[in-house]
N, C-alpha and C. Protein backbone atom coordinates (compact mmCIF):
# COMPACT_ATOMS: atom_id res chain seq x y z
N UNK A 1 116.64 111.06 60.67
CA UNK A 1 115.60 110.41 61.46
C UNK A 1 116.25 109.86 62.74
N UNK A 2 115.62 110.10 64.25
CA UNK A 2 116.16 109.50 65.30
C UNK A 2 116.13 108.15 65.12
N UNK A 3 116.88 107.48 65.84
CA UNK A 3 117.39 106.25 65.95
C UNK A 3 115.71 105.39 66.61
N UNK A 4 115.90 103.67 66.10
CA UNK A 4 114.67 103.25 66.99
C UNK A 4 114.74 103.60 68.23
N UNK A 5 115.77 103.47 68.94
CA UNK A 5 116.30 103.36 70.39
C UNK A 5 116.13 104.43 71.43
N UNK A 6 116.29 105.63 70.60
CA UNK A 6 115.79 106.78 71.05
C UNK A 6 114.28 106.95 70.97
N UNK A 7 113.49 106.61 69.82
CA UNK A 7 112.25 106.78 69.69
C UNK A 7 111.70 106.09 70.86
N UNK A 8 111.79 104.70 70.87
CA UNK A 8 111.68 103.54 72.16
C UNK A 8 111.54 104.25 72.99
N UNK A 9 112.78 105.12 73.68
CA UNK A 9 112.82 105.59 74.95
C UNK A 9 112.29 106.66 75.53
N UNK A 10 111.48 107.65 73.81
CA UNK A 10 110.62 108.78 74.48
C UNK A 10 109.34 108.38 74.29
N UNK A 11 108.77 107.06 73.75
CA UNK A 11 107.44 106.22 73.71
C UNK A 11 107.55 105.90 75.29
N UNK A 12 108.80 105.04 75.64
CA UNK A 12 108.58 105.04 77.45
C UNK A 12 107.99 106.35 78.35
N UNK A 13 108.91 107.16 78.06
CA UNK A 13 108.17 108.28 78.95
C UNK A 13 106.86 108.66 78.59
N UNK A 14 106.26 108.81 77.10
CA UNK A 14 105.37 109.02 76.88
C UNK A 14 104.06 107.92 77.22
N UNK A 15 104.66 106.86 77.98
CA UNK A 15 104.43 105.75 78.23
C UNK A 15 103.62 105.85 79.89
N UNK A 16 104.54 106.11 80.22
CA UNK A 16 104.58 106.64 81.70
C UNK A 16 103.63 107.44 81.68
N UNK A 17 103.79 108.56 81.48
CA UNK A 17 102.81 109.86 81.46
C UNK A 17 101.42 109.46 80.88
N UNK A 18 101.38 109.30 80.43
CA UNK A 18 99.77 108.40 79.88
C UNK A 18 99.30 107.77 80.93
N UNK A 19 100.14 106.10 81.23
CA UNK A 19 99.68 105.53 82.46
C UNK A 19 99.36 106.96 83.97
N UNK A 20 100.14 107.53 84.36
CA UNK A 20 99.61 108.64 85.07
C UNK A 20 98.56 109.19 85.12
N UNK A 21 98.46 109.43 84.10
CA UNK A 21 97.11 110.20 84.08
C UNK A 21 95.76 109.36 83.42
N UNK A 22 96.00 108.26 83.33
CA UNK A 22 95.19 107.31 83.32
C UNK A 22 94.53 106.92 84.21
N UNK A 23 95.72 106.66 85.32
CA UNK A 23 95.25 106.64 86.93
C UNK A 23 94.57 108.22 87.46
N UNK A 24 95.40 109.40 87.24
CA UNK A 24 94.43 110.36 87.62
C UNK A 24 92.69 110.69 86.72
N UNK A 25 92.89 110.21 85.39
CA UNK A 25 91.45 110.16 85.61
C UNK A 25 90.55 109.03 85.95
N UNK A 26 91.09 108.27 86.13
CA UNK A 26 90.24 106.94 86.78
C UNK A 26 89.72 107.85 88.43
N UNK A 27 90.47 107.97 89.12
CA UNK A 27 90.02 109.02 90.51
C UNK A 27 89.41 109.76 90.18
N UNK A 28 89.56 110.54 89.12
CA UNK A 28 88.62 111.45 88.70
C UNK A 28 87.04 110.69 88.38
N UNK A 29 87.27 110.16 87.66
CA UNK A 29 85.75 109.34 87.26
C UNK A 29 85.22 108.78 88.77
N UNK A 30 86.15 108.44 89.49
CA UNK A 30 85.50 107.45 90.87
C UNK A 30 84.57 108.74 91.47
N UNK A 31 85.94 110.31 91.59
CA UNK A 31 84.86 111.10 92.69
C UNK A 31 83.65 111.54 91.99
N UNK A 32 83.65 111.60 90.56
CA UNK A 32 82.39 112.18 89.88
C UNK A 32 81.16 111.07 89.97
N UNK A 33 81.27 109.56 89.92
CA UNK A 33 80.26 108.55 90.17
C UNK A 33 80.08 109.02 91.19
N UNK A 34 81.20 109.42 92.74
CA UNK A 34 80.71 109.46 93.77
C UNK A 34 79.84 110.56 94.20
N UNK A 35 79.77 111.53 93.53
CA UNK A 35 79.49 112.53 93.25
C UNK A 35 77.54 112.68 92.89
N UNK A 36 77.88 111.79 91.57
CA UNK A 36 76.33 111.52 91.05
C UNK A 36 75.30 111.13 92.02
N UNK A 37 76.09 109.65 92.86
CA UNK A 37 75.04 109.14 93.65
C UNK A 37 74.66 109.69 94.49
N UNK A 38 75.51 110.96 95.00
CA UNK A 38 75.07 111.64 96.09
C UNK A 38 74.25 112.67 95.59
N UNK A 39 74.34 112.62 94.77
CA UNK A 39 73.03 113.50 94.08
C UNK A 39 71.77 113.09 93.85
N UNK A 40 72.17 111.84 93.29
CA UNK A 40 70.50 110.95 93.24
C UNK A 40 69.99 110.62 94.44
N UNK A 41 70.94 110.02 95.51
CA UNK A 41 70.33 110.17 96.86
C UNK A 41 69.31 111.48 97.58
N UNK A 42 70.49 112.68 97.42
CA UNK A 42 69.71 113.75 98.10
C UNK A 42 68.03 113.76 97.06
N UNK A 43 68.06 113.61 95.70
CA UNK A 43 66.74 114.11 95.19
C UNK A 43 65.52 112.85 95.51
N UNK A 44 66.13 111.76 95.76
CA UNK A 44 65.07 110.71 96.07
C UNK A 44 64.78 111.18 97.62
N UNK A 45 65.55 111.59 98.44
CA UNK A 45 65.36 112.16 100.14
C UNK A 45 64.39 113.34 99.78
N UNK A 46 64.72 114.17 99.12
CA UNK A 46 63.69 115.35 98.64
C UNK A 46 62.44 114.72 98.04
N UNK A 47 62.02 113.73 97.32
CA UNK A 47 61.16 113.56 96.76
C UNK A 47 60.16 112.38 97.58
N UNK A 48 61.37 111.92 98.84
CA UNK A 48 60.20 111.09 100.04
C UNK A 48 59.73 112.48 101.05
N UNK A 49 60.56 113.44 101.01
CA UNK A 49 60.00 113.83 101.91
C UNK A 49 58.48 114.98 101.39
N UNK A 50 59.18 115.18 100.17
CA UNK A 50 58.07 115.44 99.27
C UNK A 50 56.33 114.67 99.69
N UNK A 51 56.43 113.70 99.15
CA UNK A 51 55.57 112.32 99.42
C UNK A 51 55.25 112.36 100.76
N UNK A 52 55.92 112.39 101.63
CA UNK A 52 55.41 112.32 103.22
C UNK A 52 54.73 113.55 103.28
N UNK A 53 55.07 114.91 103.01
CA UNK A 53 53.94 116.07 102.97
C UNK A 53 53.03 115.54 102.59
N UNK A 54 52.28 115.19 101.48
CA UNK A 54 51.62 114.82 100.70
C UNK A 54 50.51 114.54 101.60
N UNK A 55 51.17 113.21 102.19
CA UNK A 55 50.57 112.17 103.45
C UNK A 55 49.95 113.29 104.48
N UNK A 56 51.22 113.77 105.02
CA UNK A 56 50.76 114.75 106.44
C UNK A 56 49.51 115.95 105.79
N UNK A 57 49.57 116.34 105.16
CA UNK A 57 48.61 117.12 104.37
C UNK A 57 47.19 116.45 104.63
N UNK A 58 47.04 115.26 104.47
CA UNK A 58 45.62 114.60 103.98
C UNK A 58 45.00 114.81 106.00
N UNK A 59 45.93 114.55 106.96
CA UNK A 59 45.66 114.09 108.34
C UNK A 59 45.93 115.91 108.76
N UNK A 60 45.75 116.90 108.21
CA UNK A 60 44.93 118.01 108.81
C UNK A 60 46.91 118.61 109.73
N UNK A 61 47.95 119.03 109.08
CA UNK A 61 48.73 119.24 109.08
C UNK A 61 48.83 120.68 109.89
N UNK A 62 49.38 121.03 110.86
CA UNK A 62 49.53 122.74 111.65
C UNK A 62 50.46 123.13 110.79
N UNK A 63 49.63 124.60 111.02
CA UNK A 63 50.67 125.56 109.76
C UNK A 63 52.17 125.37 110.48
N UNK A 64 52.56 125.24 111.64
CA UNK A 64 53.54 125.91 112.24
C UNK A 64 54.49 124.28 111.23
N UNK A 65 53.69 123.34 111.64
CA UNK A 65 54.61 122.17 110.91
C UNK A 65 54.61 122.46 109.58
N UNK A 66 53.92 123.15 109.06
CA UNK A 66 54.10 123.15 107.32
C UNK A 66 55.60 124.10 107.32
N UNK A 67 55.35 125.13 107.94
CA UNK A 67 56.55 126.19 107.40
C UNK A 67 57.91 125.36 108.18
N UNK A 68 57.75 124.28 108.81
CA UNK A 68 59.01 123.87 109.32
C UNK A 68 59.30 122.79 108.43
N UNK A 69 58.21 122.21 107.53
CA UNK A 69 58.54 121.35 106.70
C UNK A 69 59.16 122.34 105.57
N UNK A 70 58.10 123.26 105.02
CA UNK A 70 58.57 124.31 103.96
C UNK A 70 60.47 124.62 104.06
N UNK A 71 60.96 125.38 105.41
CA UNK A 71 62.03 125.83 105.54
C UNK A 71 63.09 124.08 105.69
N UNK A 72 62.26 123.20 106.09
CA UNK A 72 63.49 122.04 105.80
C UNK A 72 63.60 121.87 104.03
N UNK A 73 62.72 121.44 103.13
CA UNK A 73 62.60 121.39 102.22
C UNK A 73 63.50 122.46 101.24
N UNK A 74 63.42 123.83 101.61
CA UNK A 74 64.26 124.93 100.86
C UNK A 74 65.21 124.39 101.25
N UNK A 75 65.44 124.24 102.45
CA UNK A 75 67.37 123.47 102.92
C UNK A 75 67.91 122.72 101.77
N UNK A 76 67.09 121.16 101.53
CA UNK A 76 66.63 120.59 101.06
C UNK A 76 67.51 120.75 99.48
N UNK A 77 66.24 121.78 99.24
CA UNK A 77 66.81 122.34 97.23
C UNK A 77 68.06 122.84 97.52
N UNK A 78 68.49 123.48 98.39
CA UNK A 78 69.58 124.31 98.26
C UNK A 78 71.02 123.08 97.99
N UNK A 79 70.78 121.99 98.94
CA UNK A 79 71.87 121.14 99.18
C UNK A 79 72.07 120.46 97.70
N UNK A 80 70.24 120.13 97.11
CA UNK A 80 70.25 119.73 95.53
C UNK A 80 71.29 120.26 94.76
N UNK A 81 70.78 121.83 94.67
CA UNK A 81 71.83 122.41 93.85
C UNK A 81 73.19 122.43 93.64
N UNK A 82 73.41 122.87 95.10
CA UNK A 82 74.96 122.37 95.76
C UNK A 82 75.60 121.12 95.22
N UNK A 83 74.71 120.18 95.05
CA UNK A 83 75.55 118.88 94.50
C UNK A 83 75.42 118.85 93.37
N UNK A 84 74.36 119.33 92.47
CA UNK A 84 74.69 119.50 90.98
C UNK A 84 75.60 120.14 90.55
N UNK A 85 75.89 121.44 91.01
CA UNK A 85 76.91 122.00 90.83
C UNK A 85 78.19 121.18 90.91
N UNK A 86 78.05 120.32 92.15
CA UNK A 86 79.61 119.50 92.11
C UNK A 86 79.95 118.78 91.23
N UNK A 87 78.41 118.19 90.98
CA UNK A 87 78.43 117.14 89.96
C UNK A 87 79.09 117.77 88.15
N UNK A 88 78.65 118.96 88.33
CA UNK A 88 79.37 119.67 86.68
C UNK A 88 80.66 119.74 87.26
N UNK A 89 80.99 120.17 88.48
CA UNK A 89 82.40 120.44 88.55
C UNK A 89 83.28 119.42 88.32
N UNK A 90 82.91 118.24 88.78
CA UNK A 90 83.88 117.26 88.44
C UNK A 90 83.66 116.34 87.44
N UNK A 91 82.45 116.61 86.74
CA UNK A 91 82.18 116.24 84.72
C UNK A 91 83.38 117.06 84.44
N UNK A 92 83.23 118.62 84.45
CA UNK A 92 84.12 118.71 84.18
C UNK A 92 85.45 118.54 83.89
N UNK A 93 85.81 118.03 85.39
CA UNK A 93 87.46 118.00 85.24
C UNK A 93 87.54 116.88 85.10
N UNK A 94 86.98 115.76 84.93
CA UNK A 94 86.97 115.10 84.38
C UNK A 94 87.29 114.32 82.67
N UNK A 95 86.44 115.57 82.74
CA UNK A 95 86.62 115.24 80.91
C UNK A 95 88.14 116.41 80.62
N UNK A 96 88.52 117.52 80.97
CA UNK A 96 89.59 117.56 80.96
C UNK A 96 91.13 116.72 81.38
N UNK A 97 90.71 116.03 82.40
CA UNK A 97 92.15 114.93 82.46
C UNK A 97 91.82 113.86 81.16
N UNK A 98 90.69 113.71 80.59
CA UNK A 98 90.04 112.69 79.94
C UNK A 98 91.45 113.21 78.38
N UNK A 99 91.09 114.32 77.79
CA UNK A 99 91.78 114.85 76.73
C UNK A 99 92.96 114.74 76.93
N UNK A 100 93.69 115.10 78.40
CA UNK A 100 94.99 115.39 78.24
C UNK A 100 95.58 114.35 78.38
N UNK A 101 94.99 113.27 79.00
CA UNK A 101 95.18 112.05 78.58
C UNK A 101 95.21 111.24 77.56
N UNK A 102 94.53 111.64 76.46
CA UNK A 102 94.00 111.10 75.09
C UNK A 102 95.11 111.43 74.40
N UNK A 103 95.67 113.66 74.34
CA UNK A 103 96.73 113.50 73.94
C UNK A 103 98.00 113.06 74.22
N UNK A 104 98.07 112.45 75.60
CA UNK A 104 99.38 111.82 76.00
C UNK A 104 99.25 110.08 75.02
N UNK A 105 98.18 109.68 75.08
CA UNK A 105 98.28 108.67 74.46
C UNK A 105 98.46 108.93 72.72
N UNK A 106 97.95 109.90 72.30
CA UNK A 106 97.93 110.14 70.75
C UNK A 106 100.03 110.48 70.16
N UNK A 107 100.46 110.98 71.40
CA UNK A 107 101.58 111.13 71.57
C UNK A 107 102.47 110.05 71.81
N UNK A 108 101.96 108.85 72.47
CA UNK A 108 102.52 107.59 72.69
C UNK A 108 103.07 107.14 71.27
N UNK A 109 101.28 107.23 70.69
CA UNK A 109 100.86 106.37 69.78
C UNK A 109 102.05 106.60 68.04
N UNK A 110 101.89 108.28 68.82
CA UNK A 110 103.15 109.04 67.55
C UNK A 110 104.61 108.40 67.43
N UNK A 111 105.41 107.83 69.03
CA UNK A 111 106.65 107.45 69.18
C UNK A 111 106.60 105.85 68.67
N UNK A 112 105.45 105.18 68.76
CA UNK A 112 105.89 104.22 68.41
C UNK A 112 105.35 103.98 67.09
N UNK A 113 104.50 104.45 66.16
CA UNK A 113 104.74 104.58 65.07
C UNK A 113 106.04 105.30 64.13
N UNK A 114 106.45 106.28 64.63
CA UNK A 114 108.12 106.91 64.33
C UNK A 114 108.99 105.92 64.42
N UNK A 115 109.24 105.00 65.73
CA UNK A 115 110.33 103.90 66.05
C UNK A 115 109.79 103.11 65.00
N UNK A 116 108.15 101.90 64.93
CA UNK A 116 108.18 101.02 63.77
C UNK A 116 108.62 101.73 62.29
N UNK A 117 108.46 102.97 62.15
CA UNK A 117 109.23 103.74 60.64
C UNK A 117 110.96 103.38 60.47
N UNK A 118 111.52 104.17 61.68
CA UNK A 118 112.34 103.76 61.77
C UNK A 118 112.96 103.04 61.72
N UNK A 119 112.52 101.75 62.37
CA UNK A 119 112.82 100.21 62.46
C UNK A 119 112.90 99.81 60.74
N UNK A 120 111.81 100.08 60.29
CA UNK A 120 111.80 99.55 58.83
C UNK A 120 112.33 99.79 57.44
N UNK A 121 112.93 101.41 58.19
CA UNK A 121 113.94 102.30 57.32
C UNK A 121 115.13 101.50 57.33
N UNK A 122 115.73 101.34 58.62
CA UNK A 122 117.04 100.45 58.58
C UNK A 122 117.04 99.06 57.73
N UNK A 123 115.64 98.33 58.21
CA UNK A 123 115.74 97.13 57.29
C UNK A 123 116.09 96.74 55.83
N UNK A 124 114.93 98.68 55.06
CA UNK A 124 115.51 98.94 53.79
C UNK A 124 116.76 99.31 53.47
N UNK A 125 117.70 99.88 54.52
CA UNK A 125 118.71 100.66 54.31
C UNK A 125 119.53 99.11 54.28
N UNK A 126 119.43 98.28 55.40
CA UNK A 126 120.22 97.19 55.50
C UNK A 126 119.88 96.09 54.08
N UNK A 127 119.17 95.98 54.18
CA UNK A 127 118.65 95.13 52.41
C UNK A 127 119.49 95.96 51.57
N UNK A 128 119.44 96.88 50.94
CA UNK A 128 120.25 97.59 50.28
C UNK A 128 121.27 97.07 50.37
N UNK A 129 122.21 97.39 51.70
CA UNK A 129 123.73 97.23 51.87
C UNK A 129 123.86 95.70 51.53
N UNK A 130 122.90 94.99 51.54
CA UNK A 130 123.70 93.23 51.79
C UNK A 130 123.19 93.27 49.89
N UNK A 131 122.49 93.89 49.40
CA UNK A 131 122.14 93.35 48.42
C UNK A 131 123.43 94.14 47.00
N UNK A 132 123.77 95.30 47.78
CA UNK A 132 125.28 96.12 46.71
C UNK A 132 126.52 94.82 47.29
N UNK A 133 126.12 94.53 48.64
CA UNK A 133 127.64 94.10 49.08
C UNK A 133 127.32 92.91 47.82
N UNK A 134 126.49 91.93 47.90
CA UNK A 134 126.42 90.18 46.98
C UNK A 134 126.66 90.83 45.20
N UNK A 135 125.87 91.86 44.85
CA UNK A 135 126.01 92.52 43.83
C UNK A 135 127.89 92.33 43.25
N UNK A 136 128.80 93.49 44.28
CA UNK A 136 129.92 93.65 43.97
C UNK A 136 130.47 92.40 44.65
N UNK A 137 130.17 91.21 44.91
CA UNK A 137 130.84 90.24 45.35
C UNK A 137 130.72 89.28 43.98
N UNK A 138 129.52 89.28 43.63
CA UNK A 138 128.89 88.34 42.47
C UNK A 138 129.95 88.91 40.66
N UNK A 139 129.94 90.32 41.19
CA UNK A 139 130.98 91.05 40.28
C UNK A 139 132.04 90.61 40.30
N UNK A 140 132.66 90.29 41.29
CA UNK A 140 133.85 90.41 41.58
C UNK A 140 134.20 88.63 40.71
N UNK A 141 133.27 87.68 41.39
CA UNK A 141 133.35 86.46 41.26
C UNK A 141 133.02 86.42 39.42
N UNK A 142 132.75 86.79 39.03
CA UNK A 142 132.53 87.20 37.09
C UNK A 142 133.44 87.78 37.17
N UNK A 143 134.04 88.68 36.81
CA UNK A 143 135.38 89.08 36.60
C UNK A 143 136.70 88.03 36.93
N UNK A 144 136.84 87.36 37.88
CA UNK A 144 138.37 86.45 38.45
C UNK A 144 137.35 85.33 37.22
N UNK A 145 136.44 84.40 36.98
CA UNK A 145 135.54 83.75 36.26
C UNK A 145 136.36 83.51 34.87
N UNK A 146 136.12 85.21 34.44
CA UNK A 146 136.55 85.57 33.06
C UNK A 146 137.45 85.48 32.47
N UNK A 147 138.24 85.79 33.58
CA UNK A 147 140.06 86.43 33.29
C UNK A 147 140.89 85.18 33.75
N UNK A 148 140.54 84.55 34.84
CA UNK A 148 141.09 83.59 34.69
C UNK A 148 141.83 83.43 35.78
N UNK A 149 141.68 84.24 37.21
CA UNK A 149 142.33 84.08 38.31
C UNK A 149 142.02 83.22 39.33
């Protein structure tokens, strides 16, 4: 079994590397919020301008303004999509730094459970030794006792 000391010191790195990518998915989560709102923005902009047709409709609207509203509006969906799409793209990678992060920590979590093993192996190993050493001392002290030295 490695030593605590060694275990200690690959829990540090494994330490490190966790914190890393802790911070990279925290950025990650920031651009994907940033991400969302710009999504909910564009569909509430689509859905006033929605609503303002609505309006211009009732006050006797020229075709020529409808198809210029029509062709802003397709703009419009297209940009929607465009940001949903971003928005999976960076769920996505998101939740991938999310795992590889999880296993850097599940890996942490492995070194310093190994080192507390460790740690507690020696304690038994050391109990042992002090308890043969008093054993053959306590022997020793019965025997000179007996005999008479």
């Amino acid at each position: 079994m490695p030593e605590p000391r060694q275990l200690t010191f690959l829990e540090n790195l494994a330490a490190e590397k966790a914190d890393a990518q802790a911070a990279q998915l925290a950025k990650a989560r920031r651009a994907l919020n940033a991400a969302e709102e710009q999504l909910q923005q564009l569909k509430a902009y689509e859905s006033g301008y929605n609503a303002q047709l609505g309006t211009r409709l009732e006050q006797a609207l020229s075709i020529d303004a409808l198809r210029g509203h029509h062709r802003f509006m397709q703009n419009v969906s297209v940009a929607v999509r465009q940001q949903e799409i971003e928005v999976a793209r960076r769920r996505a990678y998101a939740d991938a730094i999310e795992r590889v992060w999880q296993d850097s920590e599940r890996r942490r979590q492995g070194f310093r459970v190994m080192a507390d093993k460790a740690v507690a192996h020696g304690r038994v190993a050391s109990a042992r030794r002090q308890q043969k050493t008093n054993d053959e001392f306590a022997m020793r002290k019965l025997v000179e006792t007996n005999l008479g030295f």
